[in-house]
N, C-alpha and C. Protein backbone atom coordinates (compact mmCIF):
# COMPACT_ATOMS: atom_id res chain seq x y z
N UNK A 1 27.01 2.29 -28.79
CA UNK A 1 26.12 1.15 -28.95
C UNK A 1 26.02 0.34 -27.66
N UNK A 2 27.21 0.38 -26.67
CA UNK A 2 27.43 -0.63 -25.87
C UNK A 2 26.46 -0.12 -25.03
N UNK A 3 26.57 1.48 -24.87
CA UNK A 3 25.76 1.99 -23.75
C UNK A 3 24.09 1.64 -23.91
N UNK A 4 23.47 1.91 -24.97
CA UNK A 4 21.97 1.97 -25.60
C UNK A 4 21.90 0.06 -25.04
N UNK A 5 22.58 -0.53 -24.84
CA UNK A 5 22.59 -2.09 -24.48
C UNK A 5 22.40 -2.29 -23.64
N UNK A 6 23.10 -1.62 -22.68
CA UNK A 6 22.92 -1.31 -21.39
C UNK A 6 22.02 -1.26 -20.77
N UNK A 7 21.39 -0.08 -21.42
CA UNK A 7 20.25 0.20 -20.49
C UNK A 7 19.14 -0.24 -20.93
N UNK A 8 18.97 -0.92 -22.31
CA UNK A 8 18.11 -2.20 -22.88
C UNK A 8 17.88 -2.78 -21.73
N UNK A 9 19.01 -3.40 -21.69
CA UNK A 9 19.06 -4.93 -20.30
C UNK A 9 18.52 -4.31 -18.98
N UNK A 10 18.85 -2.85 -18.55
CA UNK A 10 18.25 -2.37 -17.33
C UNK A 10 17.12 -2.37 -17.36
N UNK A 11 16.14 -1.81 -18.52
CA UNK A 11 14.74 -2.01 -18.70
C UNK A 11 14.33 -3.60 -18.33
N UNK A 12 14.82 -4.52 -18.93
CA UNK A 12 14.20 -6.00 -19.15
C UNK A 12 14.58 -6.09 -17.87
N UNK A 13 15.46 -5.97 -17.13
CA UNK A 13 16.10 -6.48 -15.92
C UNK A 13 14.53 -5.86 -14.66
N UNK A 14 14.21 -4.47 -14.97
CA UNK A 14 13.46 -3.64 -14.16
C UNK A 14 11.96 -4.24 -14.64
N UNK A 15 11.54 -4.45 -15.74
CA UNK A 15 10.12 -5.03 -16.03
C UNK A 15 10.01 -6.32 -15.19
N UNK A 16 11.18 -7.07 -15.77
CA UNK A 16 11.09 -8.63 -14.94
C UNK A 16 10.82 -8.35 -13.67
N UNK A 17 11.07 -7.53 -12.56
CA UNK A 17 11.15 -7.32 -11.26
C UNK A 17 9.74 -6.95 -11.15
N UNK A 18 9.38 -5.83 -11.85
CA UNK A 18 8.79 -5.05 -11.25
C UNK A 18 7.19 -5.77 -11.83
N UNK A 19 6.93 -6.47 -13.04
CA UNK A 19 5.94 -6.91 -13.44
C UNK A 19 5.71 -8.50 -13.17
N UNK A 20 6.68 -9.00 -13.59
CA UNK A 20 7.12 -10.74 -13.03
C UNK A 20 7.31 -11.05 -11.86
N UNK A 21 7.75 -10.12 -11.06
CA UNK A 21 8.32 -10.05 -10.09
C UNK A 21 9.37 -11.47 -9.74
N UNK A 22 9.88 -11.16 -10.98
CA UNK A 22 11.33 -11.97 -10.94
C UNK A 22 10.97 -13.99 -11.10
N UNK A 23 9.61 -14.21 -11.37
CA UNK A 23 9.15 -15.25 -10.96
C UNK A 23 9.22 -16.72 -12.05
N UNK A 24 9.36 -15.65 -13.51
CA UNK A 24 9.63 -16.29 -14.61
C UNK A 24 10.85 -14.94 -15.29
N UNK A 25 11.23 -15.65 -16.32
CA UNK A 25 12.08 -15.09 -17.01
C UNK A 25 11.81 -14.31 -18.00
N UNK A 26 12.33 -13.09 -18.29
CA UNK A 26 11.69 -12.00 -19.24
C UNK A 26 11.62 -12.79 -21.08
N UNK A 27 10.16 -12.12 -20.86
CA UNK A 27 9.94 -11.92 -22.62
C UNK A 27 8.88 -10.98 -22.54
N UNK A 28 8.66 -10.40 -23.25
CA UNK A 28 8.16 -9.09 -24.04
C UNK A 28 6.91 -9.59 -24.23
N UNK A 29 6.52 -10.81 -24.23
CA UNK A 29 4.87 -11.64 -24.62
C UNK A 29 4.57 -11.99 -22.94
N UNK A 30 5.15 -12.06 -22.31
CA UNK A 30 4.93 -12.35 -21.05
C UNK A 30 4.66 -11.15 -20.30
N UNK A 31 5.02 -10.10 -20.33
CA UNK A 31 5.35 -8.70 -19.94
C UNK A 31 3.38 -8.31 -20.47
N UNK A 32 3.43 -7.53 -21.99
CA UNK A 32 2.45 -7.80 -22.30
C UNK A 32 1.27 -8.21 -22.00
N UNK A 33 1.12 -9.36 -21.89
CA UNK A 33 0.24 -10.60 -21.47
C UNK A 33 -0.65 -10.47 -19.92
N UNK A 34 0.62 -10.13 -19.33
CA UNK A 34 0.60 -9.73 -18.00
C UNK A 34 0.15 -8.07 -17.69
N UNK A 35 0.32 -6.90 -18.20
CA UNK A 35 -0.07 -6.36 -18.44
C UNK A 35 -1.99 -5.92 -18.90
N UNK A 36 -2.07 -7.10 -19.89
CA UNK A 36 -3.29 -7.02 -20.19
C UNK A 36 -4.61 -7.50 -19.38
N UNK A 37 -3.71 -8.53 -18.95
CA UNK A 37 -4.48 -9.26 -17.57
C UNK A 37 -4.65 -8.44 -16.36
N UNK A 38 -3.77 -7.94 -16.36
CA UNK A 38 -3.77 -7.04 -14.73
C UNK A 38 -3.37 -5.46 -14.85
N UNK A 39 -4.23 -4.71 -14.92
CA UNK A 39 -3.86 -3.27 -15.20
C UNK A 39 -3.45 -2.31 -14.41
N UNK A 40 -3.17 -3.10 -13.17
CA UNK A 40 -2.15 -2.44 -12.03
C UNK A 40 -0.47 -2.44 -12.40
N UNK A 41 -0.71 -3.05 -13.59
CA UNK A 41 0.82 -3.03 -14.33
C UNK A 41 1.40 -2.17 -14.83
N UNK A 42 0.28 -2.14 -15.70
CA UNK A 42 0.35 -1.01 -16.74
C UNK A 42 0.86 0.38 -16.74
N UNK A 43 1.00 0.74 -15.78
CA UNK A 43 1.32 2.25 -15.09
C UNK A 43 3.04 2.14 -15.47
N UNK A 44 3.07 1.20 -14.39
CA UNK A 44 5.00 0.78 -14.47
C UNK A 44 5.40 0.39 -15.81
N UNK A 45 5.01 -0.31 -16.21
CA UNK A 45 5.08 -0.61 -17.76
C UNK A 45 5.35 0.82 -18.85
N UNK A 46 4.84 1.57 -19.01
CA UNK A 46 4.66 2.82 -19.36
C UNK A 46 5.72 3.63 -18.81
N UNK A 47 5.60 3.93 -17.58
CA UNK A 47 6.84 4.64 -17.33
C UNK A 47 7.97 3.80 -17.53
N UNK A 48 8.36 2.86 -17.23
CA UNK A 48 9.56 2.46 -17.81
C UNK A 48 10.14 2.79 -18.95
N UNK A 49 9.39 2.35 -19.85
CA UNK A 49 9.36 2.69 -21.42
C UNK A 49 9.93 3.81 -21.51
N UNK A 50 8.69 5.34 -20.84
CA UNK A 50 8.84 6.24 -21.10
C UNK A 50 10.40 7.13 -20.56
N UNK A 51 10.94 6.33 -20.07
CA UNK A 51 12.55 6.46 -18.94
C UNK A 51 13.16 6.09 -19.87
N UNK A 52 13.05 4.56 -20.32
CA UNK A 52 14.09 4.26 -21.03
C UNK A 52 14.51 5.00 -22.40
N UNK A 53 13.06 5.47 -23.42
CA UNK A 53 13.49 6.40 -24.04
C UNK A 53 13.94 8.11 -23.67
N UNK A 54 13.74 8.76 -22.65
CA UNK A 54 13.93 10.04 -22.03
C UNK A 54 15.43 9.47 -21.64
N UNK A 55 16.37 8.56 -21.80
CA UNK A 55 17.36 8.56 -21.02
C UNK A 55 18.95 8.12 -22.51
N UNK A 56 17.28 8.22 -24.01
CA UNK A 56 18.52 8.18 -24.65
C UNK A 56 19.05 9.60 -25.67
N UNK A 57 19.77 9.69 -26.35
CA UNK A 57 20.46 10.93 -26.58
C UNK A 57 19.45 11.47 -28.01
N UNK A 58 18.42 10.82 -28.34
CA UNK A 58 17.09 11.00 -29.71
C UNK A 58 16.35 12.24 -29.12
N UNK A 59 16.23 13.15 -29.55
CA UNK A 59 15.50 14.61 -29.36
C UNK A 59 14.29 13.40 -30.00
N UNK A 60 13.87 12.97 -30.95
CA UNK A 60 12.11 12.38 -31.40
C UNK A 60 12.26 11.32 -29.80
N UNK A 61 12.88 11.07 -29.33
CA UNK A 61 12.56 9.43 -28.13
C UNK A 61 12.40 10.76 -26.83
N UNK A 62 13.27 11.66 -26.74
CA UNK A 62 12.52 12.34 -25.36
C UNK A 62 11.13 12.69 -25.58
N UNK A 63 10.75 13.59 -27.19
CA UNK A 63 9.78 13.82 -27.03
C UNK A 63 9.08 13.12 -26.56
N UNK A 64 8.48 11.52 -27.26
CA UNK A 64 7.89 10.65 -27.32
C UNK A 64 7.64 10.44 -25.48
N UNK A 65 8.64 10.32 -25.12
CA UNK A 65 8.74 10.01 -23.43
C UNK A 65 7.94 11.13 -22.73
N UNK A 66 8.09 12.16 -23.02
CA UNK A 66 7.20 13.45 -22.09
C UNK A 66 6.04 13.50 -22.64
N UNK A 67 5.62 12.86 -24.09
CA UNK A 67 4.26 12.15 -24.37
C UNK A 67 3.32 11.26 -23.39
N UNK A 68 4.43 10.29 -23.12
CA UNK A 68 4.32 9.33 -22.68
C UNK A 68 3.94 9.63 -21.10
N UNK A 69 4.68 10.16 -20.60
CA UNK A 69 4.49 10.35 -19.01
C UNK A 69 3.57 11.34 -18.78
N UNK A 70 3.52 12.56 -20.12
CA UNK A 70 1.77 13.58 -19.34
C UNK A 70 0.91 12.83 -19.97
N UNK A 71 0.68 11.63 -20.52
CA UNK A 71 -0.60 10.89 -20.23
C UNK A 71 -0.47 10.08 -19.48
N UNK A 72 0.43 9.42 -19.10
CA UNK A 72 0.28 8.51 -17.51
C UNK A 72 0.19 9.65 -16.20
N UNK A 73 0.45 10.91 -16.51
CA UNK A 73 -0.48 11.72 -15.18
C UNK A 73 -1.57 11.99 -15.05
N UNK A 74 -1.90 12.36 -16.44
CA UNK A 74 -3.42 12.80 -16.74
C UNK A 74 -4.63 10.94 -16.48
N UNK A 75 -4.12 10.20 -16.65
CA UNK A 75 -4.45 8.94 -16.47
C UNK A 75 -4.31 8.30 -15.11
N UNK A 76 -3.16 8.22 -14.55
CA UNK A 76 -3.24 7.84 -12.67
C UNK A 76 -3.03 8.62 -11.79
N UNK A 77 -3.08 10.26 -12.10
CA UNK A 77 -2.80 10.60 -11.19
C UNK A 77 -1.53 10.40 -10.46
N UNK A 78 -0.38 9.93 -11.19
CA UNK A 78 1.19 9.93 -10.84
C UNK A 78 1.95 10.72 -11.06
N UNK A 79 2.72 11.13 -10.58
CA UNK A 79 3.76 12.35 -11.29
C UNK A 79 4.81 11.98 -10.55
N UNK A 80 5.51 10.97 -11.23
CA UNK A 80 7.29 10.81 -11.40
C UNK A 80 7.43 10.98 -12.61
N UNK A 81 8.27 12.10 -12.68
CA UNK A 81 8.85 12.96 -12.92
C UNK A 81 10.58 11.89 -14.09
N UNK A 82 10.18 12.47 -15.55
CA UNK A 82 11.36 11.68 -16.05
C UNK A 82 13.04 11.76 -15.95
N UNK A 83 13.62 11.23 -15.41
CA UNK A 83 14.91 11.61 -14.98
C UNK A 83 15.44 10.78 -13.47
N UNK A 84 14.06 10.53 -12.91
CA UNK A 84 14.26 9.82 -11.87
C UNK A 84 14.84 8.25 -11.94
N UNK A 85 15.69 8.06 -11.01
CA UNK A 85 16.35 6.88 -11.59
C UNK A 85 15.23 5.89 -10.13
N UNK A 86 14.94 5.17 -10.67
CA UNK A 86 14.08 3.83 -9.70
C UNK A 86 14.99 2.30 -9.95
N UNK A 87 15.12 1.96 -8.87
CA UNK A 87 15.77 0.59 -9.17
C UNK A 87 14.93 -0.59 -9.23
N UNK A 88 15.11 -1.47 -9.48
CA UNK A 88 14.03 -2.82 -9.91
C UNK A 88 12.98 -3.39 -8.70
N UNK A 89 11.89 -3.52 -8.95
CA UNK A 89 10.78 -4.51 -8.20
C UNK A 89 10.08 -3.10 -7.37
N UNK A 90 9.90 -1.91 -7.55
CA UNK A 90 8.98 -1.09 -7.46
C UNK A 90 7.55 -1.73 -7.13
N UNK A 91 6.79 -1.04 -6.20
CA UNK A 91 5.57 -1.88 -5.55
C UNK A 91 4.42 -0.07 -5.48
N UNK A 92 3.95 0.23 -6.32
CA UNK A 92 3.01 1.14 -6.01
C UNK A 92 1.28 0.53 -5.69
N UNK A 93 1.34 0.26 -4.58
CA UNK A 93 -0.13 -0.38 -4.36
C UNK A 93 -1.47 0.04 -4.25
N UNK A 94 -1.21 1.75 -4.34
CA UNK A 94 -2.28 2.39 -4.59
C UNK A 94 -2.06 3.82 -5.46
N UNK A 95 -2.45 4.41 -6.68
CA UNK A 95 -1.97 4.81 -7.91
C UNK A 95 -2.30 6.02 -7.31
N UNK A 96 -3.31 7.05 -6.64
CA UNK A 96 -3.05 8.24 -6.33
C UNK A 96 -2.10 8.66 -5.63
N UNK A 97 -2.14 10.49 -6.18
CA UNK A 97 -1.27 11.51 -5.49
C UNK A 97 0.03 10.78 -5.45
N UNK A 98 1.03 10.44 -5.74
CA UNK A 98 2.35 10.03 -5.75
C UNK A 98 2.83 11.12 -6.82
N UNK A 99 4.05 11.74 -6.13
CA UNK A 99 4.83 13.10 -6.68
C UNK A 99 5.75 12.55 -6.90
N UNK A 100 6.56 12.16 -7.53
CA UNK A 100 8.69 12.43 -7.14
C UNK A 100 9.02 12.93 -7.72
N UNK A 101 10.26 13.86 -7.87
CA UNK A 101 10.69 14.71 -8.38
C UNK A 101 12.03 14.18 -9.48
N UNK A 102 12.65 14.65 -10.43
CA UNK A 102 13.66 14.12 -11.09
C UNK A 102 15.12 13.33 -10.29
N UNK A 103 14.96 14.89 -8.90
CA UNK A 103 16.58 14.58 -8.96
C UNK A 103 16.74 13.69 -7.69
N UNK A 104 16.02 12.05 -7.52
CA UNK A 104 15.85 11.44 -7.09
C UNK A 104 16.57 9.85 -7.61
N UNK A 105 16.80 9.45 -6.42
CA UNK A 105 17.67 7.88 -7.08
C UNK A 105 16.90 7.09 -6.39
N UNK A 106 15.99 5.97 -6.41
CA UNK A 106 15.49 5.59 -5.33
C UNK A 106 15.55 3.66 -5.47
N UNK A 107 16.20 3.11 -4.37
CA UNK A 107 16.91 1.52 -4.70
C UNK A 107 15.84 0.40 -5.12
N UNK A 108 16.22 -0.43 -4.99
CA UNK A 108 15.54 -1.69 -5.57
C UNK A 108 14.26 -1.94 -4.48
N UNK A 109 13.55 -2.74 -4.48
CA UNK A 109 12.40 -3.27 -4.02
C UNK A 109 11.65 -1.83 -2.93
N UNK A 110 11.47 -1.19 -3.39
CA UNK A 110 10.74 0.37 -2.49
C UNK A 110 9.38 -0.25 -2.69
N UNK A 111 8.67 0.36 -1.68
CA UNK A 111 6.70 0.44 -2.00
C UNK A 111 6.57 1.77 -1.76
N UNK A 112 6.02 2.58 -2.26
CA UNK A 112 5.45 3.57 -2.13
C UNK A 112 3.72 4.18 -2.31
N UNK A 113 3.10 4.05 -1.09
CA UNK A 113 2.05 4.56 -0.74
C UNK A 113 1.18 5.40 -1.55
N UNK A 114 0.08 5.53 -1.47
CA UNK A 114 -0.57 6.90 -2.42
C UNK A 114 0.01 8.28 -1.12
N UNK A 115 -0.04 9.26 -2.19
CA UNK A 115 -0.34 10.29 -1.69
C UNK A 115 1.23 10.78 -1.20
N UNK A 116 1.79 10.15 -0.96
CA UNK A 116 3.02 10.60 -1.26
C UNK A 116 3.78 11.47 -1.90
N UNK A 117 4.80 12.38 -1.55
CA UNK A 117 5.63 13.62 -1.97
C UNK A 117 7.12 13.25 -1.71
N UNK A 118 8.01 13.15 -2.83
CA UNK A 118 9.23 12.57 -2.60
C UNK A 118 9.64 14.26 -3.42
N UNK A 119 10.70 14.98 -2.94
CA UNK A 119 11.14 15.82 -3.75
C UNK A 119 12.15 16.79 -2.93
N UNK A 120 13.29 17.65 -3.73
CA UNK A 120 14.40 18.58 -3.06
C UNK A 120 13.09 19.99 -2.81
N UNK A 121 14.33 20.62 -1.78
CA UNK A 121 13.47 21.92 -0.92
C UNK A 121 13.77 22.93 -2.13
N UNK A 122 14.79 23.29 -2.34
CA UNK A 122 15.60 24.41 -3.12
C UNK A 122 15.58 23.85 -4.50
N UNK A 123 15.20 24.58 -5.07
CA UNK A 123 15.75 24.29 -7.11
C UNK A 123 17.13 24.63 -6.77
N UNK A 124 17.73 24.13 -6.72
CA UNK A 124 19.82 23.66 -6.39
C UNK A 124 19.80 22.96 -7.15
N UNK A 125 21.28 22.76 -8.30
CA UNK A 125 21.87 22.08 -8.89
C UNK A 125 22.76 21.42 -8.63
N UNK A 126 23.14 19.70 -8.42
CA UNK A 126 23.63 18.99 -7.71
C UNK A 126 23.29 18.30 -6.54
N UNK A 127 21.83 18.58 -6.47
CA UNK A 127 21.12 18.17 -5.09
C UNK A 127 20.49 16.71 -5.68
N UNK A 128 20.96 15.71 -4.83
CA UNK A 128 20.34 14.47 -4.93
C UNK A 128 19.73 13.64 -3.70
N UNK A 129 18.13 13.46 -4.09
CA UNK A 129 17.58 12.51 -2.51
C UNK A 129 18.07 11.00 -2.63
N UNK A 130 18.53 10.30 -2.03
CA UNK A 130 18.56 9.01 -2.47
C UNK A 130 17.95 8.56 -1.32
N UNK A 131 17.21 7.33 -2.26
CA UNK A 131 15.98 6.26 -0.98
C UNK A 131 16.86 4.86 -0.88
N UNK A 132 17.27 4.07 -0.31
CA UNK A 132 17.90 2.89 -0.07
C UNK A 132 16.63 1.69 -0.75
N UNK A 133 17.66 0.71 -1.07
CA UNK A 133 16.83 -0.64 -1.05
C UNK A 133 15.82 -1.22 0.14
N UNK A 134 14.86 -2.05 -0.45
CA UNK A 134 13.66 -2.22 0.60
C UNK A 134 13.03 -1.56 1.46
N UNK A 135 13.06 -0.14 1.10
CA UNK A 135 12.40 0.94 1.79
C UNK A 135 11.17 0.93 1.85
N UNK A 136 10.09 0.92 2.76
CA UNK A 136 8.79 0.71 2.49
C UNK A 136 8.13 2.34 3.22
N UNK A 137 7.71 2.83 2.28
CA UNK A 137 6.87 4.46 2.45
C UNK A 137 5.37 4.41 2.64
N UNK A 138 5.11 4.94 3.77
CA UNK A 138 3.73 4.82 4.09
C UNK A 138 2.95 5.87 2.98
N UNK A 139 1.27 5.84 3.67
CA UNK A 139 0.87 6.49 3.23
C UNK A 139 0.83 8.53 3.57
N UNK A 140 0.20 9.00 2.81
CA UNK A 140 0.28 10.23 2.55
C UNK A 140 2.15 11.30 3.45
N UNK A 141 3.33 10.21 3.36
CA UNK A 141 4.57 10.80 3.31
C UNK A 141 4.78 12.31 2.47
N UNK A 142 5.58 12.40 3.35
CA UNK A 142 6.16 13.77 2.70
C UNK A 142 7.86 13.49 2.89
N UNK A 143 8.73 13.56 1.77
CA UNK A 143 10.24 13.19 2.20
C UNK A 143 10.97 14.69 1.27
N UNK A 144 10.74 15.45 1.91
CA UNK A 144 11.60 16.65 1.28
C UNK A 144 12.83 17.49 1.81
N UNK A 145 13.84 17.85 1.28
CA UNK A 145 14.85 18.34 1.44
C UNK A 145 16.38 17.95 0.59
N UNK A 146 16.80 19.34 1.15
CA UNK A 146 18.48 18.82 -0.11
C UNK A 146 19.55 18.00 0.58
N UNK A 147 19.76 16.99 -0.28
CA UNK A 147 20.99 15.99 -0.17
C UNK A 147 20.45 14.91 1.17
N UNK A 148 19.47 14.25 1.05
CA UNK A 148 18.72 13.34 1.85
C UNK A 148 19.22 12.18 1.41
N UNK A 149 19.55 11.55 2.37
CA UNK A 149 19.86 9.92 2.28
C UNK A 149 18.85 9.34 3.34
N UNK A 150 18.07 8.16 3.20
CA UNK A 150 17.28 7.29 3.79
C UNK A 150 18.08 5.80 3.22
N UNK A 151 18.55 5.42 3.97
CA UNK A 151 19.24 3.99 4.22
C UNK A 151 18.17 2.91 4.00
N UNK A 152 19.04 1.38 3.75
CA UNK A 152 18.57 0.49 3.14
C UNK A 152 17.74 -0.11 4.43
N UNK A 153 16.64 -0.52 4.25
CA UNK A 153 15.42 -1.58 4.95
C UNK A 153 15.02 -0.44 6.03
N UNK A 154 14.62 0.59 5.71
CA UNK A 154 14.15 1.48 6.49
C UNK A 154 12.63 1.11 6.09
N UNK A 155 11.41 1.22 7.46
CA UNK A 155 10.17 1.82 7.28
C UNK A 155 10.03 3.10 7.41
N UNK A 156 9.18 3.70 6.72
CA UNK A 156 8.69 5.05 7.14
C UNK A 156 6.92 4.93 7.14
N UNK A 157 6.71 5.23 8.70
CA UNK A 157 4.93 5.20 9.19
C UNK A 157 4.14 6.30 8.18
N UNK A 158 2.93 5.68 8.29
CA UNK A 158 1.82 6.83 7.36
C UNK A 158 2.16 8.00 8.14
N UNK A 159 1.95 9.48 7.37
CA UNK A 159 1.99 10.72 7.74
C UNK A 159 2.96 11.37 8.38
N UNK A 160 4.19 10.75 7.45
CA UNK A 160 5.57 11.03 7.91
C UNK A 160 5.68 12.15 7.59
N UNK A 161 6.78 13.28 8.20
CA UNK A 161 7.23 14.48 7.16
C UNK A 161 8.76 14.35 7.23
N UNK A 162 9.65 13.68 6.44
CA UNK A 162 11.04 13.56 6.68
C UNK A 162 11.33 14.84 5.90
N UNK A 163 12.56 14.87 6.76
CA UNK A 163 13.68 16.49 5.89
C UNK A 163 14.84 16.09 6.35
N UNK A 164 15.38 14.69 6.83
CA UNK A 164 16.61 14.88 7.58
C UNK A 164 17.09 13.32 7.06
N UNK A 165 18.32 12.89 6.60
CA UNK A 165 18.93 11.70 6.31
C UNK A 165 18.45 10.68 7.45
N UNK A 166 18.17 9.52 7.22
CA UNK A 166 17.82 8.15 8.17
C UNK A 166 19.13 7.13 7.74
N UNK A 167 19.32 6.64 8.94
CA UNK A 167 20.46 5.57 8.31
C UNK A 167 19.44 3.79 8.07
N UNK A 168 20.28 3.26 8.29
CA UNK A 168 20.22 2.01 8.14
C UNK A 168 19.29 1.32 8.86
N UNK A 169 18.45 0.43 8.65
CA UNK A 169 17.85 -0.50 9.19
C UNK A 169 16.82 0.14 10.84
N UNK A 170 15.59 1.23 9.91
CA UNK A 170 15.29 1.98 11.74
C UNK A 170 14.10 2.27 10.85
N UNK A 171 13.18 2.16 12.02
CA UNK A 171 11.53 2.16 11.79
C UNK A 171 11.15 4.02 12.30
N UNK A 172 11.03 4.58 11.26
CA UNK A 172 10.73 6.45 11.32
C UNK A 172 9.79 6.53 11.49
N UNK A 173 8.48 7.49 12.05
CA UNK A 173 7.13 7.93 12.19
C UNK A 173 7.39 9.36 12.16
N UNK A 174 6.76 10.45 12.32
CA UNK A 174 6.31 11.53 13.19
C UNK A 174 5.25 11.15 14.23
N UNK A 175 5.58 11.71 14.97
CA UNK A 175 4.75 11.28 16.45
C UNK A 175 3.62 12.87 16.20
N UNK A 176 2.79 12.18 16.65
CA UNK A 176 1.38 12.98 16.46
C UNK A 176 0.07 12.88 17.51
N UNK A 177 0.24 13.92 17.58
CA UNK A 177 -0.92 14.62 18.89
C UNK A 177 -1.90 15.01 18.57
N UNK A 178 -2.87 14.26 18.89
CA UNK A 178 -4.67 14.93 18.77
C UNK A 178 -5.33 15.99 19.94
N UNK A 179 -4.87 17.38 19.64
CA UNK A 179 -5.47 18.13 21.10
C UNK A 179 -7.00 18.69 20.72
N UNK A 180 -7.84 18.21 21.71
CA UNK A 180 -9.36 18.00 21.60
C UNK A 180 -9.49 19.99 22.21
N UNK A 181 -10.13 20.30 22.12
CA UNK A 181 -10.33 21.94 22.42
C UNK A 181 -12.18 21.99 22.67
N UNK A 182 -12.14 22.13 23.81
CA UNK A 182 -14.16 22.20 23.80
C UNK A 182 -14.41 23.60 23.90
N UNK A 183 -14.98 23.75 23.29
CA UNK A 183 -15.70 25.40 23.07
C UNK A 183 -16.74 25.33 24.46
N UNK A 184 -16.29 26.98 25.08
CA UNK A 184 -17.44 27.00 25.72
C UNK A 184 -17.82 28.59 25.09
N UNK A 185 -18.95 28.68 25.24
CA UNK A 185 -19.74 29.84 25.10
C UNK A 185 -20.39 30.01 25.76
């Protein structure tokens, strides 16, 4: 019982962040409310839900959850993936192409870009990416490979391709070359 409490409070704790953005204090009419008003919510709202039941031990609550999440793909064009653990105040500011994969941990206050690909190289068991707190992910990223760590208050520039751990506090790009080629005939 203590556990199912738990992760009650992690939900309310993760809506407040991620929908309130911490600004008032959780209620379920406020959440809602807010929701209805602004339908850039709604996405997060949904998957939460759909996590919090996929994360309890009810064969009817997973179903319900993989309900839940292939119509929030078929609907934004998102695919995180249930199993993924996200920490509170999540910022998706533009709803296409965003992939992540399950075996992902990714910290508190992240933004993540459209078009984005968060996911392991190898189907390996025991392989975990973890993204640090205040990580901000550009657009159309690619962050793939096994046992990736990206450290806390990292940027990563649009049209990144990471495969390699980043530490702490460092601004990443791929550096990129436009070579012009003139045809002669």
């Amino acid at each position: 019982m203590s556990n199912r409490y738990t992760k009650y409070e992690q939900l309310t704790r993760c809506l407040a962040a991620d929908i309130l953005k911490n600004k008032k204090s959780f209620s379920w009419r406020r959440i809602i409310l807010r929701c209805i008003k602004q339908p850039k919510h709604r996405y997060i709202f949904w998957w939460r839900i759909a996590s919090y039941l996929y994360s309890t031990d009810s064969h009817f609550c997973k179903s319900r959850a993989r309900k839940i999440n292939f119509s929030l793909i078929k609907k934004y064009n998102i695919e995180i993936m249930l199993g993924t653990q996200i920490g509170e105040g999540i910022r998706l500011p533009h709803f296409t192409g965003i992939v992540i994969n399950p075996y992902c941990n990714i910290g508190k206050n992240v933004r993540i870009r459209q078009n984005t690909t968060i996911g392991i190289k190898d189907d390996v068991e025991g392989v975990l990416l973890t993204i640090g707190d205040n990580v901000d992910i550009g657009a159309n990223c690619c962050i793939i490979g096994n046992d990736i760590t990206i450290g806390n208050n990292v940027v990563i520039g649009a049209m990144s391709f990471i495969n390699k751990s980043i530490p702490d506090d460092v601004v990443c790009y791929t550096e990129k070359t436009n070579k012009i080629i003139v045809r002669t005939e």
